[in-house]
N, C-alpha and C. Protein backbone atom coordinates (compact mmCIF):
# COMPACT_ATOMS: atom_id res chain seq x y z
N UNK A 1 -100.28 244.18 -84.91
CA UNK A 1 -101.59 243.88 -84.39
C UNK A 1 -101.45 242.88 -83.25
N UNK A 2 -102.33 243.03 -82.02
CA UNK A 2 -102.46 242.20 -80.85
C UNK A 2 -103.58 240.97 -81.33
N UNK A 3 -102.43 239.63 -80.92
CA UNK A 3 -103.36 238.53 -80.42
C UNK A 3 -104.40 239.20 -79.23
N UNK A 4 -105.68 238.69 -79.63
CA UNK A 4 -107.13 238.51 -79.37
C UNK A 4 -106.84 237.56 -78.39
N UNK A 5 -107.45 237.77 -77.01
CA UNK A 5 -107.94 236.38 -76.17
C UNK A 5 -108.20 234.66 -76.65
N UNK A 6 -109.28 235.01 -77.82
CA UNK A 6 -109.72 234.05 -78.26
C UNK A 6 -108.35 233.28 -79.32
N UNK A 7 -107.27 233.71 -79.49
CA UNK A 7 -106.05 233.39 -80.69
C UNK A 7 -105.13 232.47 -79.44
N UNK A 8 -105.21 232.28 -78.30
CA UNK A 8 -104.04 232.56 -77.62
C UNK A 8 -104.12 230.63 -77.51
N UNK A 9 -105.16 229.82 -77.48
CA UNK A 9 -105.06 228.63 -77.55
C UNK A 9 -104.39 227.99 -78.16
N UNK A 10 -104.67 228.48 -79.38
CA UNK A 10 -104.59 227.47 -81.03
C UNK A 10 -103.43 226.66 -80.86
N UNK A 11 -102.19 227.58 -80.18
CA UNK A 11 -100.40 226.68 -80.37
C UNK A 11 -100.69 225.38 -79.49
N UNK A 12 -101.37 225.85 -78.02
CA UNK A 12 -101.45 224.26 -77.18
C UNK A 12 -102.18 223.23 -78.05
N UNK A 13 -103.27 223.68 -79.01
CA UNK A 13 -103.87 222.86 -79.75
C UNK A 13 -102.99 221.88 -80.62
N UNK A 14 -101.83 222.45 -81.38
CA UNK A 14 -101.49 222.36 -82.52
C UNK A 14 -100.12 221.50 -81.57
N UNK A 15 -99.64 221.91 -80.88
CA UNK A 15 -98.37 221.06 -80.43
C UNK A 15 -98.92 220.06 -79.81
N UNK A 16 -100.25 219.95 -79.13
CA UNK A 16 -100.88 218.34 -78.74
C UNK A 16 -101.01 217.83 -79.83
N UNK A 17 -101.34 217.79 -80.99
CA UNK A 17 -101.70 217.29 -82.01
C UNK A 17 -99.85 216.83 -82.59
N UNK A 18 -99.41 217.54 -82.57
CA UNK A 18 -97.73 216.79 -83.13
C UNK A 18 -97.43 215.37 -82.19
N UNK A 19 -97.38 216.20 -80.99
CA UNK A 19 -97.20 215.09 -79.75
C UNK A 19 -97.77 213.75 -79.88
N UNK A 20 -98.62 214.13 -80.43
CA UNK A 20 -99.56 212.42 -80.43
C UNK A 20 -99.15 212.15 -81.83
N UNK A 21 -99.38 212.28 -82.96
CA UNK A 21 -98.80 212.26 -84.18
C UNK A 21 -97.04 211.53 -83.93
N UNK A 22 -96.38 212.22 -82.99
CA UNK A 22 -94.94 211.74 -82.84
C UNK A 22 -95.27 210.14 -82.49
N UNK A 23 -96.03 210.18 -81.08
CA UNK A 23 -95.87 209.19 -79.84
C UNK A 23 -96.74 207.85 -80.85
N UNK A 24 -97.48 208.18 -82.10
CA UNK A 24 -98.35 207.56 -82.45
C UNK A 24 -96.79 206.69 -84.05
N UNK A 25 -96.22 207.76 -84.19
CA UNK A 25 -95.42 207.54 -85.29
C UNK A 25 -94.47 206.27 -84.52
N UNK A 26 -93.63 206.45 -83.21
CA UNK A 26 -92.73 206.01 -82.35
C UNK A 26 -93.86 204.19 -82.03
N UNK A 27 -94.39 204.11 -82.05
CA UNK A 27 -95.48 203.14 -81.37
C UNK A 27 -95.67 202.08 -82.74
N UNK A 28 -95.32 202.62 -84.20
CA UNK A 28 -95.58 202.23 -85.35
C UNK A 28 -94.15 201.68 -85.79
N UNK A 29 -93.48 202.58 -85.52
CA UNK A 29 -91.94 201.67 -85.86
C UNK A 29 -91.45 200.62 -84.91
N UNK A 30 -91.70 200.99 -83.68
CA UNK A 30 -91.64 199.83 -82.47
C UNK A 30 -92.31 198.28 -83.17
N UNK A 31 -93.56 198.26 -82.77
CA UNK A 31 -94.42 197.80 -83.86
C UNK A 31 -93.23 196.70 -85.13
N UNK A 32 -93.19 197.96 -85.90
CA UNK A 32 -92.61 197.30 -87.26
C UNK A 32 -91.43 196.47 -87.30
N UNK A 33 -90.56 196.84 -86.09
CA UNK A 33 -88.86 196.58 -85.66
C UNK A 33 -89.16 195.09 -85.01
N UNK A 34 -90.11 194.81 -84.25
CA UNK A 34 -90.31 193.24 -83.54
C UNK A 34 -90.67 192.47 -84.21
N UNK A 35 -91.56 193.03 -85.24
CA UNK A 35 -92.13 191.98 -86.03
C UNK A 35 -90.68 191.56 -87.11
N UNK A 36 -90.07 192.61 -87.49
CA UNK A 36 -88.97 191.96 -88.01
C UNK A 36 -87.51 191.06 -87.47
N UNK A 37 -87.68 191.82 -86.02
CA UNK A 37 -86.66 190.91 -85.19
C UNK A 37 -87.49 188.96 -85.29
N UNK A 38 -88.89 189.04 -84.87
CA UNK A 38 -89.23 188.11 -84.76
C UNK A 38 -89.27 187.05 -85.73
N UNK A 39 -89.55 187.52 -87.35
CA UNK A 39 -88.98 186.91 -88.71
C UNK A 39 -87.86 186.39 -88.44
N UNK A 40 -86.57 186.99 -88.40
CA UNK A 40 -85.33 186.64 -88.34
C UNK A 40 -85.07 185.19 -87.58
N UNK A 41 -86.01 185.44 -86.31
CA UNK A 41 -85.76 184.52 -85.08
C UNK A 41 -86.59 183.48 -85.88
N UNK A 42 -88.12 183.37 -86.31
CA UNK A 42 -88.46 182.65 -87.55
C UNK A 42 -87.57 181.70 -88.46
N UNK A 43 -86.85 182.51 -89.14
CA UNK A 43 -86.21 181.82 -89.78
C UNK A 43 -84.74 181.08 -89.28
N UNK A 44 -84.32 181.45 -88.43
CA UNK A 44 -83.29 181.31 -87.92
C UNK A 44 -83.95 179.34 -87.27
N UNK A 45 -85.02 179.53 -86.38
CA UNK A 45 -85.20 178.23 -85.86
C UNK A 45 -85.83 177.44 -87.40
N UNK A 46 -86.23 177.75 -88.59
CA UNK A 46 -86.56 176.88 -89.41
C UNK A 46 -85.07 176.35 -89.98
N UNK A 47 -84.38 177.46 -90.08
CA UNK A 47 -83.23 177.01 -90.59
C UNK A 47 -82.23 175.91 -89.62
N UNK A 48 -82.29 175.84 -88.22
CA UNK A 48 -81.59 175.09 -87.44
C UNK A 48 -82.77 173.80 -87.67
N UNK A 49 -83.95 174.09 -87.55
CA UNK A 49 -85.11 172.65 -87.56
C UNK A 49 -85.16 171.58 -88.97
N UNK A 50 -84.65 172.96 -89.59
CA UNK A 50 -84.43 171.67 -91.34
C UNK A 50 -83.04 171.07 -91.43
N UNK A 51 -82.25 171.76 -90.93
CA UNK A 51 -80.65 170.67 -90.71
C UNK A 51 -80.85 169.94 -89.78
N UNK A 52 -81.31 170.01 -88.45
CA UNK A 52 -81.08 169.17 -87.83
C UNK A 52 -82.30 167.74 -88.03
N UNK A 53 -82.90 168.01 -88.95
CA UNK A 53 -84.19 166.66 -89.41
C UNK A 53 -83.58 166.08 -90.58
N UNK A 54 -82.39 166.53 -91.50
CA UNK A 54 -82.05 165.97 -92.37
C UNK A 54 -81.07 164.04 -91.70
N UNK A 55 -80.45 164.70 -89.96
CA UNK A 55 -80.23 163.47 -89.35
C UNK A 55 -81.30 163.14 -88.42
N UNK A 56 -81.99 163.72 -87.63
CA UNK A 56 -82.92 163.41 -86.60
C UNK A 56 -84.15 163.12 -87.20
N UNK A 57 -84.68 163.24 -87.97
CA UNK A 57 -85.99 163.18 -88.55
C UNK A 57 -87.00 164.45 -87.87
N UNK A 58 -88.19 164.26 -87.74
CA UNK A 58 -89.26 165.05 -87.30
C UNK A 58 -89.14 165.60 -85.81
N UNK A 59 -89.04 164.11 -84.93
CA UNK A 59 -88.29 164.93 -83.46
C UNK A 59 -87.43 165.81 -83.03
N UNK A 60 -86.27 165.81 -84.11
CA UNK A 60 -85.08 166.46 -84.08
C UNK A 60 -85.39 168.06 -84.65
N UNK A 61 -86.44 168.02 -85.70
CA UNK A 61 -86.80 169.30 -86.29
C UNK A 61 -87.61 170.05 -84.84
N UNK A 62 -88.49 169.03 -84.48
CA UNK A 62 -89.10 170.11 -83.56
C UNK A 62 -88.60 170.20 -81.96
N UNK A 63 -87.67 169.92 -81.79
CA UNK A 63 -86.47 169.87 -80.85
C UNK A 63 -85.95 171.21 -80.93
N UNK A 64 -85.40 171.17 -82.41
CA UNK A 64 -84.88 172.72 -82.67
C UNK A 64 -85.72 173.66 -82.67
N UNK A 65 -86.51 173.42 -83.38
CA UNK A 65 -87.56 174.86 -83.38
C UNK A 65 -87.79 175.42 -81.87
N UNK A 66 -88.64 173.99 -80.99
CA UNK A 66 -88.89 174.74 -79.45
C UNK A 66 -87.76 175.21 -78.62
N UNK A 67 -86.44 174.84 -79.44
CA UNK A 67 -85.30 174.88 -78.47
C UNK A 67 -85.07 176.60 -79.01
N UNK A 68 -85.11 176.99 -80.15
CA UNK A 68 -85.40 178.25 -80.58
C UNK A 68 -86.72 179.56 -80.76
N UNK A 69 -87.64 178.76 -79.51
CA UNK A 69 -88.18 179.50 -79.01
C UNK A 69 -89.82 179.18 -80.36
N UNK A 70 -89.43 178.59 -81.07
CA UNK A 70 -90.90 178.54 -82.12
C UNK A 70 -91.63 177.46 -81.83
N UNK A 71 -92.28 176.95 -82.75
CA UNK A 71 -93.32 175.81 -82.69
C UNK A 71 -93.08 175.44 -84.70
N UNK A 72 -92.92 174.08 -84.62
CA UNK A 72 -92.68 173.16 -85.79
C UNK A 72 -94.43 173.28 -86.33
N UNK A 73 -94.75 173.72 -88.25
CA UNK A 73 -95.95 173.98 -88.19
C UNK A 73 -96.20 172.88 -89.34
N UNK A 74 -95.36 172.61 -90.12
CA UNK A 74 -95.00 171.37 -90.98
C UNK A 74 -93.63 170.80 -91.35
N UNK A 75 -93.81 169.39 -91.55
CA UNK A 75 -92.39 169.24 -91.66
C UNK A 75 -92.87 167.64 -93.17
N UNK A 76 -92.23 168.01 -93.86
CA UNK A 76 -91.87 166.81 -94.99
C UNK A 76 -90.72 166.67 -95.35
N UNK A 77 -90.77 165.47 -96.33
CA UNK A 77 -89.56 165.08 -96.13
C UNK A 77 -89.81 164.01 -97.49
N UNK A 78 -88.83 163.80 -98.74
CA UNK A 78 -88.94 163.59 -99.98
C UNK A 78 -87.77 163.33 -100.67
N UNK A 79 -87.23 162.68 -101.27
CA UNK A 79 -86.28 162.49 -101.92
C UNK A 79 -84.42 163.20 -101.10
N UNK A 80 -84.58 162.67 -100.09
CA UNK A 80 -83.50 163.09 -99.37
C UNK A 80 -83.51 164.74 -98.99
N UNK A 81 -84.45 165.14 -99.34
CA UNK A 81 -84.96 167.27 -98.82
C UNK A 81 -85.86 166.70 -97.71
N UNK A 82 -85.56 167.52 -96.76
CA UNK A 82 -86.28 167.90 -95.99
C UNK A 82 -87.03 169.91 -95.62
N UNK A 83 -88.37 170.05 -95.72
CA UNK A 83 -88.58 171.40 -95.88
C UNK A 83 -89.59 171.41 -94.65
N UNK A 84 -89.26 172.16 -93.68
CA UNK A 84 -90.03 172.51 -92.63
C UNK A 84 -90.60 174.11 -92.80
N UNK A 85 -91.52 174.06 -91.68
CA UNK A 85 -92.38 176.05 -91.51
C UNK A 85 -92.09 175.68 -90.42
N UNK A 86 -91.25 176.84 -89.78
CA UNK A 86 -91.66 177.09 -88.24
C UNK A 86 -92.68 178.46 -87.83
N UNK A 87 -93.01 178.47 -86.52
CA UNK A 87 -93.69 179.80 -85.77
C UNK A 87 -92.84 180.22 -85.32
N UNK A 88 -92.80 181.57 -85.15
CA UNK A 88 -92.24 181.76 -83.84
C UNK A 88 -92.77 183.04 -83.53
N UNK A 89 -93.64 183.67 -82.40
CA UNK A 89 -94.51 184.79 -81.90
C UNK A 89 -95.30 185.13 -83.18
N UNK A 90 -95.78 184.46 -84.11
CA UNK A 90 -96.40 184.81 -85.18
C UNK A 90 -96.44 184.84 -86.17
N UNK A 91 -94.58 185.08 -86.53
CA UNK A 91 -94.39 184.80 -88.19
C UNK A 91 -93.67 183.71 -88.02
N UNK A 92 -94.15 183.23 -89.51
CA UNK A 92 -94.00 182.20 -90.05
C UNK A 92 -92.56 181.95 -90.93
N UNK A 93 -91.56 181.11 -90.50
CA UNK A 93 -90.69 180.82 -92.13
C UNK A 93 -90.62 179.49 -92.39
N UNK A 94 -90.22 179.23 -93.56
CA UNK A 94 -89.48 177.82 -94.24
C UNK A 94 -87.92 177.69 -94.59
N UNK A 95 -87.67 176.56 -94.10
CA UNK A 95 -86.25 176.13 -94.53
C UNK A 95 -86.57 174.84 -95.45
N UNK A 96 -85.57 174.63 -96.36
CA UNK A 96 -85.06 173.15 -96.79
C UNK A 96 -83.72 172.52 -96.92
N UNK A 97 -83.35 171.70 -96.80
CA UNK A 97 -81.91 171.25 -96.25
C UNK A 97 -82.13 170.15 -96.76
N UNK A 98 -80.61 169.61 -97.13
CA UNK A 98 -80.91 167.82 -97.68
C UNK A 98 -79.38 167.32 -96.81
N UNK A 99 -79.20 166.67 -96.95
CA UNK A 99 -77.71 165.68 -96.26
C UNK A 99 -76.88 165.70 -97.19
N UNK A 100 -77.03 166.10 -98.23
CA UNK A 100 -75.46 166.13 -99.16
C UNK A 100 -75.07 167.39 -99.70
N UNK A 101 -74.15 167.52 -100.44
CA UNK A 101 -73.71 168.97 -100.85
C UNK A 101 -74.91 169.69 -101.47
């Protein structure tokens, strides 16, 4: 049996619809991959901002953090621990570090 005039669309229909579905899928993992690079980088400057405040104190924490690209969001400090949050493009981590083993 012959495709009908009216049949002959449907595939351009149906492969625009993947196309965007793909470009929409590709846009979602992009997306998902920075936000996790950016964690890492997160934690990475909390973790350099809580060692280096266990000798520098508070300046020294947020020294590191901006020097690692974040922003210092708390920093305490208690019985020889020190536990900072840094930013960095959005997410948030914590380190704690003390000066002895």
């Amino acid at each position: 049996m012959r495709a009908t005039v009216r049949d002959r669309g449907q595939a351009v229909v149906l492969l625009l619809a993947v196309v965007v579905m793909a470009a929409l899928s590709v846009i979602a993992v992009g997306d998902f991959a920075a936000r996790v690079v950016d964690r890492g980088r997160a934690q990475t400057a909390a973790d350099a901002a809580a060692l280096a405040a266990t000798r520098g104190g508070r300046s020294a924490a947020e020294r590191l953090a901006t020097s690692n690209g974040g922003r210092l969001i708390s920093f305490s400090e208690s019985a020889g621990a020190v536990v900072v949050v840094v930013e960095v493009a959005g997410e948030r981590a914590a380190a704690r570090a003390t000066d002895g083993p």
